[in-house]
Protein backbone atom coordinates (compact mmCIF):
# COMPACT_ATOMS: atom_id res chain seq x y z
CA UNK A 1 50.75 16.59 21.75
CA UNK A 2 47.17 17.03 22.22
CA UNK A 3 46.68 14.40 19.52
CA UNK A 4 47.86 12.11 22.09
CA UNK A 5 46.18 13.17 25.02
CA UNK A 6 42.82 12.58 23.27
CA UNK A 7 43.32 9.21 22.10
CA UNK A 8 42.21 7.90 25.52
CA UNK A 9 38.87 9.64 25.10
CA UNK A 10 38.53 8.42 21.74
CA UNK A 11 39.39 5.27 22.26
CA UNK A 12 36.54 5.25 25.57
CA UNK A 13 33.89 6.82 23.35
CA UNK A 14 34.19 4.45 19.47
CA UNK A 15 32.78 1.61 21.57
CA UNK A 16 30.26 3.04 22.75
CA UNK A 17 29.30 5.02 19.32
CA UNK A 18 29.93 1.50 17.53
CA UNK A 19 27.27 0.09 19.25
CA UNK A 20 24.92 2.68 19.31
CA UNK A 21 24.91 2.71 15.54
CA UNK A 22 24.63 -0.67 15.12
CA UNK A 23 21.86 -0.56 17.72
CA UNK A 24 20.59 2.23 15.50
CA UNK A 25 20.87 -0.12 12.00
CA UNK A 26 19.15 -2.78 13.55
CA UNK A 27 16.45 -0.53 14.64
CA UNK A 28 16.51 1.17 11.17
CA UNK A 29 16.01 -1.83 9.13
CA UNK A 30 12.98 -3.20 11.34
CA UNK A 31 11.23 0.02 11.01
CA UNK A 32 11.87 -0.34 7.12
CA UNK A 33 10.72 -4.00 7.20
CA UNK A 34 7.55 -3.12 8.84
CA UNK A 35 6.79 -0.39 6.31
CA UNK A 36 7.50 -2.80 3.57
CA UNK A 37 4.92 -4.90 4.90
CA UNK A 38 2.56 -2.39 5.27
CA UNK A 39 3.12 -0.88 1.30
CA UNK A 40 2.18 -4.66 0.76
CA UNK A 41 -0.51 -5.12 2.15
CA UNK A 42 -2.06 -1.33 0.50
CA UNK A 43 -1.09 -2.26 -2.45
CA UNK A 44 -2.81 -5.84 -2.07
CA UNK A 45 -6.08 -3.89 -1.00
CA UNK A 46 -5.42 -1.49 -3.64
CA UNK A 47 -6.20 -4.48 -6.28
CA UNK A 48 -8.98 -5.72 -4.21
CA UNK A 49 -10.82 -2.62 -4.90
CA UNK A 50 -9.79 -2.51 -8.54
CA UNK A 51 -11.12 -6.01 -9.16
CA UNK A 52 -14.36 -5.02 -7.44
CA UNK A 53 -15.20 -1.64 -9.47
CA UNK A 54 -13.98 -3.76 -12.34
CA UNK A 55 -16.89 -6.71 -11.53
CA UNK A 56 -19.16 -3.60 -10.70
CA UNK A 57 -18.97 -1.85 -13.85
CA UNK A 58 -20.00 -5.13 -15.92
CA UNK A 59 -22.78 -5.57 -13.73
CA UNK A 60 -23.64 -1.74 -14.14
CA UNK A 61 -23.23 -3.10 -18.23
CA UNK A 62 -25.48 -6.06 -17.80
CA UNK A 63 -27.98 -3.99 -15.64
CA UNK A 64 -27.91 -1.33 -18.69
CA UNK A 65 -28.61 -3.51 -21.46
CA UNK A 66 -31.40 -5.45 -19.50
CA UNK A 67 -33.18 -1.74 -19.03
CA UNK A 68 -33.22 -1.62 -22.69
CA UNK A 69 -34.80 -5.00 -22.91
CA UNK A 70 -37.27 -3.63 -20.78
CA UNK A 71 -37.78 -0.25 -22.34
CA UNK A 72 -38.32 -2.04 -25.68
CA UNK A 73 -40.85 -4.38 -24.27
CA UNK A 74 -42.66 -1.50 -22.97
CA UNK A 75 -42.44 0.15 -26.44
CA UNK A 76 -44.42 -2.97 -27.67
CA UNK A 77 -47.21 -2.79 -25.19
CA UNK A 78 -48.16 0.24 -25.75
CA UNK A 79 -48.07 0.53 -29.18
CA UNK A 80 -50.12 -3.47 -29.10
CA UNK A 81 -52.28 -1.54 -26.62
């Protein structure tokens, strides 16, 4: 019997709980699609920075082998000198 006295209440209340969770899913997968979006665009700056050390270290390269130009011009001067 008290089976069918709460089938009223239950009845009053999955409405209500329906929406809520589907209120709840929709709220869930914005919040999901914004974080998405935001893992993108990291992970796009994330590259960003790798291409720059990347384009840094063969300048450092360049900048190293140029030094040794110079050293060995330096070398010749003073022993010419």
């Amino acid at each position: 019997m008290q089976c069918v006295a709460l089938t009223p209440l239950v009845l009053s209340i999955g409405p209500k709980n329906a929406s809520n969770i589907a209120s709840s899913g929709v709220e869930a997968t914005r919040i999901a699609d914004e974080g998405g979006l935001q893992v993108k665009k990291t992970v796009s700056k994330a590259q960003e920075i790798a291409e720059t050390i990347s384009e840094s270290l063969k300048l450092m390269s360049s900048l190293e082998g140029r030094s040794k130009q110079i050293g060995e011009i330096i070398g010749v001067i003073k022993d010419g000198s």
